[in-house]
C-alpha atoms as a PDB file:
ATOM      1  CA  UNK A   1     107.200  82.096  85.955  1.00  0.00           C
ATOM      2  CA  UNK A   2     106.266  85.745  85.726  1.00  0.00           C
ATOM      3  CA  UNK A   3     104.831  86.659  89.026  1.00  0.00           C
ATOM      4  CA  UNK A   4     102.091  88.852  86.949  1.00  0.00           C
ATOM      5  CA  UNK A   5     100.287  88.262  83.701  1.00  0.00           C
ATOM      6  CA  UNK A   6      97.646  89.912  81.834  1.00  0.00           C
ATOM      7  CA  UNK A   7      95.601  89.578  78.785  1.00  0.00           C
ATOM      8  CA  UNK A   8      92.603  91.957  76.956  1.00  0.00           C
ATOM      9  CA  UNK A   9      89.319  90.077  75.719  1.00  0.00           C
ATOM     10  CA  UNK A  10      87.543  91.449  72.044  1.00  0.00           C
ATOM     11  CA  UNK A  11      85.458  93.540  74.353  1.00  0.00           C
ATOM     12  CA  UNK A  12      88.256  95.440  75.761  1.00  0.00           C
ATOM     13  CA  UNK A  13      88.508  94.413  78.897  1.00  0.00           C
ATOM     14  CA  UNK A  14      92.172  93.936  80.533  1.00  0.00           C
ATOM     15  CA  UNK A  15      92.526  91.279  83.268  1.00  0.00           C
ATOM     16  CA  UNK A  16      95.541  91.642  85.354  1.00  0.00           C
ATOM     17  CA  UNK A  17      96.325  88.888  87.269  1.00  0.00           C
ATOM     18  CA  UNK A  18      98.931  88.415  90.601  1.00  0.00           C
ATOM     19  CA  UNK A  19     100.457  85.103  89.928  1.00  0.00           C
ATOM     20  CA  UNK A  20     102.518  83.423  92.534  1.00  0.00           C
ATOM     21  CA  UNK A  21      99.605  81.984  94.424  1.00  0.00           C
ATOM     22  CA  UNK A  22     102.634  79.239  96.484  1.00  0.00           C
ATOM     23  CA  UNK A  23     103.986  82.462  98.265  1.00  0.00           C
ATOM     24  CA  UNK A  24     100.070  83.821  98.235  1.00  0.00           C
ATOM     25  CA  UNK A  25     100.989  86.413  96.060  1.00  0.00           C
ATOM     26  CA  UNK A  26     103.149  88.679  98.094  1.00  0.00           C
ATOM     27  CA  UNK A  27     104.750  90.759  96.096  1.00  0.00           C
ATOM     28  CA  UNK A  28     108.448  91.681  95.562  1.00  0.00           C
ATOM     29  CA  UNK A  29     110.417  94.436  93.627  1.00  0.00           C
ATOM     30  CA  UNK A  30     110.056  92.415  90.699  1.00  0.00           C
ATOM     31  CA  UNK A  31     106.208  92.083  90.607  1.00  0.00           C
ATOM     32  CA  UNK A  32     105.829  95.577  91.497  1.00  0.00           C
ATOM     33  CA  UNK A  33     107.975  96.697  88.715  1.00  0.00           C
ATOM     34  CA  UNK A  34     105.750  93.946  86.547  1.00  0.00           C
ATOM     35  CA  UNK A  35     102.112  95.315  87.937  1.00  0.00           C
ATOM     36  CA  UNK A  36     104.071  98.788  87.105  1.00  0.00           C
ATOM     37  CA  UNK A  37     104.418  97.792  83.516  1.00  0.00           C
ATOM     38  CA  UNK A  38     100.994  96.349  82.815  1.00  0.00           C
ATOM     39  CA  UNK A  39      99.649  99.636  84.804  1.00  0.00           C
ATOM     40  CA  UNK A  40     101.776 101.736  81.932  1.00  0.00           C
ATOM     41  CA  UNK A  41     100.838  99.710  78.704  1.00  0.00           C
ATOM     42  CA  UNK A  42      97.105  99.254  80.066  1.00  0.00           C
ATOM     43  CA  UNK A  43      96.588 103.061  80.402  1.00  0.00           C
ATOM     44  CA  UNK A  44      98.504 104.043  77.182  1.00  0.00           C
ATOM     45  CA  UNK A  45      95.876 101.008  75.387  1.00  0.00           C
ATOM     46  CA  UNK A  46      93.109 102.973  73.649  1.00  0.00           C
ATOM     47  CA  UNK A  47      91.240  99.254  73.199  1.00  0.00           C
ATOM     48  CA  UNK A  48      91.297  98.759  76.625  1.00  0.00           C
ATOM     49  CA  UNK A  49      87.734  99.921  77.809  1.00  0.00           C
ATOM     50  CA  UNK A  50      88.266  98.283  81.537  1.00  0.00           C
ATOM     51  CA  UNK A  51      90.554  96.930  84.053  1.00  0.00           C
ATOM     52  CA  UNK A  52      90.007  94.258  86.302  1.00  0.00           C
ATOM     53  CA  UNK A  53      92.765  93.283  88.935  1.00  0.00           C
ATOM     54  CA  UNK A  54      92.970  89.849  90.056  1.00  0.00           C
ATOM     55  CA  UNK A  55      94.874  87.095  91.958  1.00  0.00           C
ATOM     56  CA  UNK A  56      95.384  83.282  90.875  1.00  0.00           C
ATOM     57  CA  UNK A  57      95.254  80.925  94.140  1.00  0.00           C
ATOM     58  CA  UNK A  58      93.293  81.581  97.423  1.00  0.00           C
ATOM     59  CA  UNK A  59      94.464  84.949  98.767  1.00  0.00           C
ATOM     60  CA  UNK A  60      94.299  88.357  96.524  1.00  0.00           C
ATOM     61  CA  UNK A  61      97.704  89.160  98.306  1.00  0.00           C
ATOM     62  CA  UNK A  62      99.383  88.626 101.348  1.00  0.00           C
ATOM     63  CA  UNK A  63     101.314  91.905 101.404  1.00  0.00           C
ATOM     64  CA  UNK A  64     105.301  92.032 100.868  1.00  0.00           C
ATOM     65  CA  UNK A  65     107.290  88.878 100.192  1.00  0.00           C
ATOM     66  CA  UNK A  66     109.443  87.819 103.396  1.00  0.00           C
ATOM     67  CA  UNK A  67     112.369  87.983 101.222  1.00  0.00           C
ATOM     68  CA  UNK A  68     112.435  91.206 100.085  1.00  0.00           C
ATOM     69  CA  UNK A  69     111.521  92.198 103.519  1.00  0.00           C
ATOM     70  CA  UNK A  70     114.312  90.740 104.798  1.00  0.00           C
ATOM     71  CA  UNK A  71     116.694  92.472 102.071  1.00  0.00           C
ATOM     72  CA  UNK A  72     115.624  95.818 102.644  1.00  0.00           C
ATOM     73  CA  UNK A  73     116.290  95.013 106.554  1.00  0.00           C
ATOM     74  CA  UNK A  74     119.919  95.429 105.452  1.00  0.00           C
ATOM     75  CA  UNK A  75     119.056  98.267 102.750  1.00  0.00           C
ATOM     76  CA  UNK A  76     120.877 102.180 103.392  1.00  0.00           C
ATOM     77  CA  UNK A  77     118.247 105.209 103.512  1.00  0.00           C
ATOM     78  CA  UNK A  78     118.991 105.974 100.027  1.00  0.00           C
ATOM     79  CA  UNK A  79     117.976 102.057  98.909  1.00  0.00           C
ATOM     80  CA  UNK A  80     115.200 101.877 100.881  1.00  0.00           C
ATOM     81  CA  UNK A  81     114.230 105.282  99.337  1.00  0.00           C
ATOM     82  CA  UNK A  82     114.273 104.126  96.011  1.00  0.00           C
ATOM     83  CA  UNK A  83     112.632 101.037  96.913  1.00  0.00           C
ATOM     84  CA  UNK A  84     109.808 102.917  98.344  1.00  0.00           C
ATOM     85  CA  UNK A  85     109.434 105.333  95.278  1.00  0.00           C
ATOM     86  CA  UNK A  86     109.437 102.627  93.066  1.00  0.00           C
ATOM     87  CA  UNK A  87     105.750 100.763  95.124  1.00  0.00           C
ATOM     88  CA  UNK A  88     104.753 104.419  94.974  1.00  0.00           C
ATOM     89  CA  UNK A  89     104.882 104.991  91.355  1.00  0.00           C
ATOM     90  CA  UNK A  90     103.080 101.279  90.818  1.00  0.00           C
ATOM     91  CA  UNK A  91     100.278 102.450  93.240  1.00  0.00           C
ATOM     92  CA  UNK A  92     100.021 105.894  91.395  1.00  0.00           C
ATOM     93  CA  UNK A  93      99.736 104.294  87.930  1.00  0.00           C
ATOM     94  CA  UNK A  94      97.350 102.149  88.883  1.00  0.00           C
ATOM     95  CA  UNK A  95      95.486 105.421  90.435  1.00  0.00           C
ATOM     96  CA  UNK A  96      95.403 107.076  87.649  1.00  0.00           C
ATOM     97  CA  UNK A  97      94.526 104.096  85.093  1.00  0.00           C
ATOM     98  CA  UNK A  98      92.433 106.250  83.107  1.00  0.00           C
ATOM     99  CA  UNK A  99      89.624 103.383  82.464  1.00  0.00           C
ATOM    100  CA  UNK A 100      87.766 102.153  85.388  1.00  0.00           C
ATOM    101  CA  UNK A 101      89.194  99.734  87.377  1.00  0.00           C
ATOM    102  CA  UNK A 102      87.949  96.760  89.444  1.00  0.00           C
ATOM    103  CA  UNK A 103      89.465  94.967  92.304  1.00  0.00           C
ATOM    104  CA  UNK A 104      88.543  91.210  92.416  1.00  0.00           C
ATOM    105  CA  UNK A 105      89.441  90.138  95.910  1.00  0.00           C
ATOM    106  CA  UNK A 106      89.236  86.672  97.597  1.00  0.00           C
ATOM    107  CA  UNK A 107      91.411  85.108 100.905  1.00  0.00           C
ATOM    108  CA  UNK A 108      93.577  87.582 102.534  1.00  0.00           C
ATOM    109  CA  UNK A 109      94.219  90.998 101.075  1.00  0.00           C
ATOM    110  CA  UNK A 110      97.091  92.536 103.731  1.00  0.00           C
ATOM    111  CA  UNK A 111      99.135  94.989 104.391  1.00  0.00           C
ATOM    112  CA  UNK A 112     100.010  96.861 100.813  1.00  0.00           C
ATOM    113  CA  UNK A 113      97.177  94.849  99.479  1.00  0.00           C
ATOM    114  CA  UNK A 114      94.940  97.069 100.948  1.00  0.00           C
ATOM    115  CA  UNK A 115      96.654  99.663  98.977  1.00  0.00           C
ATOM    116  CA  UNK A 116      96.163  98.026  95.615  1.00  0.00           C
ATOM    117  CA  UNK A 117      92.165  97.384  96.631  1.00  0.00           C
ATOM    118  CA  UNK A 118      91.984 101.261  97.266  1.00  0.00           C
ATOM    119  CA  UNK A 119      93.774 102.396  93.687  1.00  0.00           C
ATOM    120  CA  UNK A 120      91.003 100.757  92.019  1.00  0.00           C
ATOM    121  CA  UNK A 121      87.657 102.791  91.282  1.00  0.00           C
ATOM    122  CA  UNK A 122      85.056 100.049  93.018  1.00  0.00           C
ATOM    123  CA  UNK A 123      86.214  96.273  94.240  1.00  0.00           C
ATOM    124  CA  UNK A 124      84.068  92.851  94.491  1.00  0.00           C
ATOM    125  CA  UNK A 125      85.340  90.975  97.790  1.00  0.00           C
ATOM    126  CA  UNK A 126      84.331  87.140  98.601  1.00  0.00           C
ATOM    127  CA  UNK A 127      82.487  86.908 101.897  1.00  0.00           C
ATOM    128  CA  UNK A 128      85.272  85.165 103.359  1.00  0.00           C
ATOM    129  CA  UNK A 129      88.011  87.911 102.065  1.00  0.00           C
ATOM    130  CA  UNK A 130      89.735  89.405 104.879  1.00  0.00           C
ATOM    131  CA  UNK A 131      91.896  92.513 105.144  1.00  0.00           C
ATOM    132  CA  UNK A 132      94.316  93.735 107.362  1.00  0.00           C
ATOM    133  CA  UNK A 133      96.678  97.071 107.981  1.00  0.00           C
ATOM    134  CA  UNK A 134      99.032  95.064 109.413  1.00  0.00           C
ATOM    135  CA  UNK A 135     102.357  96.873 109.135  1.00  0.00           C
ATOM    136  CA  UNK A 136     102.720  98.387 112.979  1.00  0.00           C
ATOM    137  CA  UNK A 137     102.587  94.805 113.554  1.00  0.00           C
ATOM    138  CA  UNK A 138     106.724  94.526 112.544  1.00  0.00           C
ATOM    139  CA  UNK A 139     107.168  97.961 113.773  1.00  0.00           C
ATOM    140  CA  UNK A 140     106.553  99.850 109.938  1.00  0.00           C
ATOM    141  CA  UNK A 141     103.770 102.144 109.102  1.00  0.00           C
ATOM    142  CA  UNK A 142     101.483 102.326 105.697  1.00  0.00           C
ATOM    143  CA  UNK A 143     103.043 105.331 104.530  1.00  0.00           C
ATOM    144  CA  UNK A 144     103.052 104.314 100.734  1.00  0.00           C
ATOM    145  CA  UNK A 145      99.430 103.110 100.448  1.00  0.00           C
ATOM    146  CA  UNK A 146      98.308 105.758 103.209  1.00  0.00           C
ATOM    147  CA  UNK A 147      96.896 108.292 100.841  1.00  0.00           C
ATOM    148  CA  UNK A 148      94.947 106.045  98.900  1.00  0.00           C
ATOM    149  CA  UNK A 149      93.478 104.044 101.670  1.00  0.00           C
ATOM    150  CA  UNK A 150      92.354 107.248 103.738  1.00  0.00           C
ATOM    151  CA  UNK A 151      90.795 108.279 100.441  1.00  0.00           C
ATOM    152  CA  UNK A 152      89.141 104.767 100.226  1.00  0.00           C
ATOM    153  CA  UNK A 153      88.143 104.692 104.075  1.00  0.00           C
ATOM    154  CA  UNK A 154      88.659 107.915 105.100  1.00  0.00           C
ATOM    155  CA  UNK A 155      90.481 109.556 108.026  1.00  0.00           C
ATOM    156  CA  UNK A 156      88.838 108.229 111.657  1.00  0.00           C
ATOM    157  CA  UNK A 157      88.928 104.570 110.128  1.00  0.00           C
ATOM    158  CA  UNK A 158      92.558 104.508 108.904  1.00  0.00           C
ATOM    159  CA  UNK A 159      93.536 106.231 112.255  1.00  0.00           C
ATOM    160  CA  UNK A 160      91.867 102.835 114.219  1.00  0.00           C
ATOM    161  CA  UNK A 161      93.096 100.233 111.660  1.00  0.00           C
ATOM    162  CA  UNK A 162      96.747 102.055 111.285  1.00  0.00           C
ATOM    163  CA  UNK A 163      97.219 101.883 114.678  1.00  0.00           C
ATOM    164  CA  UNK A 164      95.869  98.763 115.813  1.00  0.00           C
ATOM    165  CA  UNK A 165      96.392  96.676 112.778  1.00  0.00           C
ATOM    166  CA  UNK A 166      92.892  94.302 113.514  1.00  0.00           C
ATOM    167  CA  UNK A 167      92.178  92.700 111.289  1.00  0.00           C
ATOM    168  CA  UNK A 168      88.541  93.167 109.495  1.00  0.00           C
ATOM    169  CA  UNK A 169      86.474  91.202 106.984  1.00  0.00           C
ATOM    170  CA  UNK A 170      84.681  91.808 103.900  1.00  0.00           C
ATOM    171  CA  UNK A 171      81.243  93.214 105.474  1.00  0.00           C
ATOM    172  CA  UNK A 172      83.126  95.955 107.499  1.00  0.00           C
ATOM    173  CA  UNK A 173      85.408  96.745 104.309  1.00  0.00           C
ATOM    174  CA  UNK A 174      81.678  97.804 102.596  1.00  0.00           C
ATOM    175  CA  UNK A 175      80.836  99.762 105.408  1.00  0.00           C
ATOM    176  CA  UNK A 176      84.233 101.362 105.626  1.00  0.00           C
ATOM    177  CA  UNK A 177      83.999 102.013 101.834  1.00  0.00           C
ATOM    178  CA  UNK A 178      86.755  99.524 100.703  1.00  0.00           C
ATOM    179  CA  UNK A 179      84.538  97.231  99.121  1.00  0.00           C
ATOM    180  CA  UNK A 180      81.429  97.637  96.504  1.00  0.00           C
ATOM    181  CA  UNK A 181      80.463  94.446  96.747  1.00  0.00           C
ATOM    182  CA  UNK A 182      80.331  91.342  98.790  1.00  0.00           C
ATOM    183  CA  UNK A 183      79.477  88.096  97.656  1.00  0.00           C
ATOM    184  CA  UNK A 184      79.123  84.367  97.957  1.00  0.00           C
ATOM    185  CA  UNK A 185      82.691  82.827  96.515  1.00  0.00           C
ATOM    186  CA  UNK A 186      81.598  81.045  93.885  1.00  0.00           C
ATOM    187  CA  UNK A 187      79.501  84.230  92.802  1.00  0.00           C
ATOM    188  CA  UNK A 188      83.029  86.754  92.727  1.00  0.00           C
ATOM    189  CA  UNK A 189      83.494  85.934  88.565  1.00  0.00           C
ATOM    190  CA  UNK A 190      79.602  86.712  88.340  1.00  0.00           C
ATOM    191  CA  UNK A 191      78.962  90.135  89.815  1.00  0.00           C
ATOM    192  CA  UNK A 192      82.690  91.441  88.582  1.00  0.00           C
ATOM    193  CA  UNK A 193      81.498  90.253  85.167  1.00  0.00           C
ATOM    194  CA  UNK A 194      78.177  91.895  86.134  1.00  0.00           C
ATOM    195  CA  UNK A 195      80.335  95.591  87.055  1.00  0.00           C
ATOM    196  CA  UNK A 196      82.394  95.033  83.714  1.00  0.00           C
ATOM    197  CA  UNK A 197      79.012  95.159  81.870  1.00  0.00           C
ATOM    198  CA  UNK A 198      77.585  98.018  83.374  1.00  0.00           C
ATOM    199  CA  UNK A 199      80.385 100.028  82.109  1.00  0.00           C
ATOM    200  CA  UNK A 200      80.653  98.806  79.005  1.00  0.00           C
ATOM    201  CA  UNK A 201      76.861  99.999  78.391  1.00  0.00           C
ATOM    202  CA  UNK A 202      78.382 103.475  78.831  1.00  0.00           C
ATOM    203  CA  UNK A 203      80.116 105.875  76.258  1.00  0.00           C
ATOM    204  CA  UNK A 204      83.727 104.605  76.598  1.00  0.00           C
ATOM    205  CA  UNK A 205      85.196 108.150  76.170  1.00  0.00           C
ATOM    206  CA  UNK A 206      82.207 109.610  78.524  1.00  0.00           C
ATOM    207  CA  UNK A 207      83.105 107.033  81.018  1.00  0.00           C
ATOM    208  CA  UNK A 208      86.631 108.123  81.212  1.00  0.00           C
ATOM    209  CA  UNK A 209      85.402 111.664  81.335  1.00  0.00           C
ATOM    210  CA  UNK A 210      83.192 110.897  84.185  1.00  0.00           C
ATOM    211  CA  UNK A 211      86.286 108.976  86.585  1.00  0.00           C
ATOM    212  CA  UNK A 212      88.077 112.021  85.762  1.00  0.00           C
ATOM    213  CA  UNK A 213      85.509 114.781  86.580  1.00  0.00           C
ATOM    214  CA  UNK A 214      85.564 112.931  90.240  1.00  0.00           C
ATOM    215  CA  UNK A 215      89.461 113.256  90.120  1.00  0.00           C
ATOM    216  CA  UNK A 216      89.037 117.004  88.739  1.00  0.00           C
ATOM    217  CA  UNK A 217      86.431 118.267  91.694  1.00  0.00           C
ATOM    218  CA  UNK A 218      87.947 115.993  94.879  1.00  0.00           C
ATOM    219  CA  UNK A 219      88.109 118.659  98.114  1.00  0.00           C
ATOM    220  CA  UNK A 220      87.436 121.382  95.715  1.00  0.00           C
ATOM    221  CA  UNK A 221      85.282 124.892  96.735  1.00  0.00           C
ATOM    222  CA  UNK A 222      82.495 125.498  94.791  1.00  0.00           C
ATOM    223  CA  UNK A 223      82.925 128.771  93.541  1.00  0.00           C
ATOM    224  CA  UNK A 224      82.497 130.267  90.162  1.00  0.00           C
ATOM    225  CA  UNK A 225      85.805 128.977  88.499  1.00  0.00           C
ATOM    226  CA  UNK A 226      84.598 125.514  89.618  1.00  0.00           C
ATOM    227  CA  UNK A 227      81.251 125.875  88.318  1.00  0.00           C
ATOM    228  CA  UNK A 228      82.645 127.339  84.862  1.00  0.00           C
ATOM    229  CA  UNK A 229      85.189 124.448  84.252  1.00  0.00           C
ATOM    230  CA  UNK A 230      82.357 122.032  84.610  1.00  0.00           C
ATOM    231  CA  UNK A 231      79.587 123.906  82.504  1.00  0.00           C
ATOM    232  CA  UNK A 232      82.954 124.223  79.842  1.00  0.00           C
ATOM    233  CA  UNK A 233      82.925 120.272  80.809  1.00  0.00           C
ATOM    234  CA  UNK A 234      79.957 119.545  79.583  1.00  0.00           C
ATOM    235  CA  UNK A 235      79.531 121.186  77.144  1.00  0.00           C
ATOM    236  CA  UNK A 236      82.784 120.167  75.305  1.00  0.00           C
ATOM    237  CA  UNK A 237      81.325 116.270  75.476  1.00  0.00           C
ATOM    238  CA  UNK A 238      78.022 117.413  74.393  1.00  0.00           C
ATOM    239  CA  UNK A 239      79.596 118.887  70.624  1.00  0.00           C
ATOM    240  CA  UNK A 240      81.660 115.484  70.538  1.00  0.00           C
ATOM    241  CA  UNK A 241      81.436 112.627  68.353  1.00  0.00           C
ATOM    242  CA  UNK A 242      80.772 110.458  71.212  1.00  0.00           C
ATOM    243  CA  UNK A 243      78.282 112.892  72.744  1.00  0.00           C
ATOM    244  CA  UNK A 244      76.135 113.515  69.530  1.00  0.00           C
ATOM    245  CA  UNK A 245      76.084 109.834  68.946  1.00  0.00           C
ATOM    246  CA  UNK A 246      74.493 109.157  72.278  1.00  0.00           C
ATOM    247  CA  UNK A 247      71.963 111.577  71.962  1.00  0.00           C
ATOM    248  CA  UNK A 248      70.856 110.533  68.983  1.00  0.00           C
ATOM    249  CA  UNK A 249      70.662 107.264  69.978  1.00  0.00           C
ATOM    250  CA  UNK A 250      68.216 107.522  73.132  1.00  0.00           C
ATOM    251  CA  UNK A 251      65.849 110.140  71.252  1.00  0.00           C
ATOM    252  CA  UNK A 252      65.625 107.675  68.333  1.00  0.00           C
ATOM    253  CA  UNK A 253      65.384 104.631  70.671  1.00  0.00           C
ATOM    254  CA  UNK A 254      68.446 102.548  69.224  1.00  0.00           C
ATOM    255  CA  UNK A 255      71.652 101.725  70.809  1.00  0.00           C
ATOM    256  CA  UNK A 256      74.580 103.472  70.310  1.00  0.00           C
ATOM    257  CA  UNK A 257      77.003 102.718  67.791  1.00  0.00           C
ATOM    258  CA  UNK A 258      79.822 101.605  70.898  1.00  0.00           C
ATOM    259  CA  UNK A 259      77.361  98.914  71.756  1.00  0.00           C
ATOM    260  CA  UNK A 260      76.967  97.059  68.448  1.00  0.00           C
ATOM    261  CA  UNK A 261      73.954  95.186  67.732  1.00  0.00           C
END
């Protein structure tokens, strides 16, 4: 059984789906160089105007697999090394997934779970979801996911939940900036279905654009070369195809061609 699957809809959207709910999807070298290969094809997929990441079973991920824990307990430097670049490549192609991407979380998202919840762009969590840094708990740190979760939760939070590895639930993961959303169980399908709408309503190239403009002015000054790239920005997606077509839609009250009829 492949330990992750995915599959794109006729609207474009790509579900990618952890699948080895017995072991509570914990993942391994193998699904991480799976998720790596579905991050790859996904972001090379022109037809692909979303991505949603999800997990079969009752937890969105558990963290590592105890077996591959316990194999790189015996690993060199050198094998661990490897080991370690290859869960930092997944998490950096899943980072840069040029569409947007949405985490679908339910059940317990730990240790490099976390990580995969902060690669996406926004994430829907179950009210009963619950999260957890919980690496300094077997004596490791979260030195692969760390940049993306202190991007996702910022500095003074990931210096508390580093350290002390509490665990927190799906309200505090909103207020940390985590989470989007939180909902009622049985309304998770429902308000990511309700996210994947909301950007397909958008220009698909404009939305891409626009999750790359964030990328592009990140912990940048603004100084005159910043505010000449982004007045070169706009007005190279004004002159496009994609540009001209919206425009012309909203002054002659129609939808856009992307959005059919």
């Amino acid at each position: 059984m492949d330990k992750v699957t995915w599959i794109t809809d006729s609207r474009g959207v790509a579900t990618v789906w952890l699948n080895n709910p017995t072991k509570h999807n914990a993942f391994d070298d193998h699904s991480i160089e799976q998720l790596n290969a579905a991050f790859t094809a996904i972001a090379a997929d022109t037809g692909v105007r979303v991505m949603v990441l999800a997990s079969r079973g009752k937890s969105f991920s558990a963290g590592a697999d105890l077996a591959w824990m316990a194999r790189m307990a015996e690993y060199s430097h050198a094998e661990n090394l490897r080991d370690a670049e290859a869960l930092a490549n997944m998490l950096a192609n899943l980072s840069q997934v040029p569409q947007p991407t949405i985490a679908r979380v339910q059940g317990a998202a730990y240790g490099g779970a976390v990580g995969l919840v902060s690669c996406c762009d926004m994430a829907v969590a179950a009210r009963s979801a619950r999260f957890c840094l919980s690496e300094v708990k077997i004596g490791l740190i979260p030195a692969t996911i760390g940049p993306y979760v202190v991007a996702a939760i910022g500095e003074r939070a990931a210096r508390r939940y580093f350290t002390t590895a509490e665990p927190f639930d799906a309200q505090r993961a909103v207020q940390l900036g985590l989470v989007s959303e939180v909902v009622d169980s049985d309304e998770l399908d429902r308000q990511v279905d309700a996210m994947v709408d909301a950007l397909l309503a958008n220009g698909p190239e404009a939305v891409m654009a626009a999750k790359q403009l964030v990328g592009d002015l990140s912990g940048r000054l603004i100084d005159g070369e910043l505010i000449a790239e982004t007045c070169s920005t706009i007005a190279d997606i004004r002159v496009s195809q994609q540009g001209r077509e919206g425009l012309a839609a909203f002054l002659e009250k129609r939808r856009p061609d992307w959005r059919g009829e």
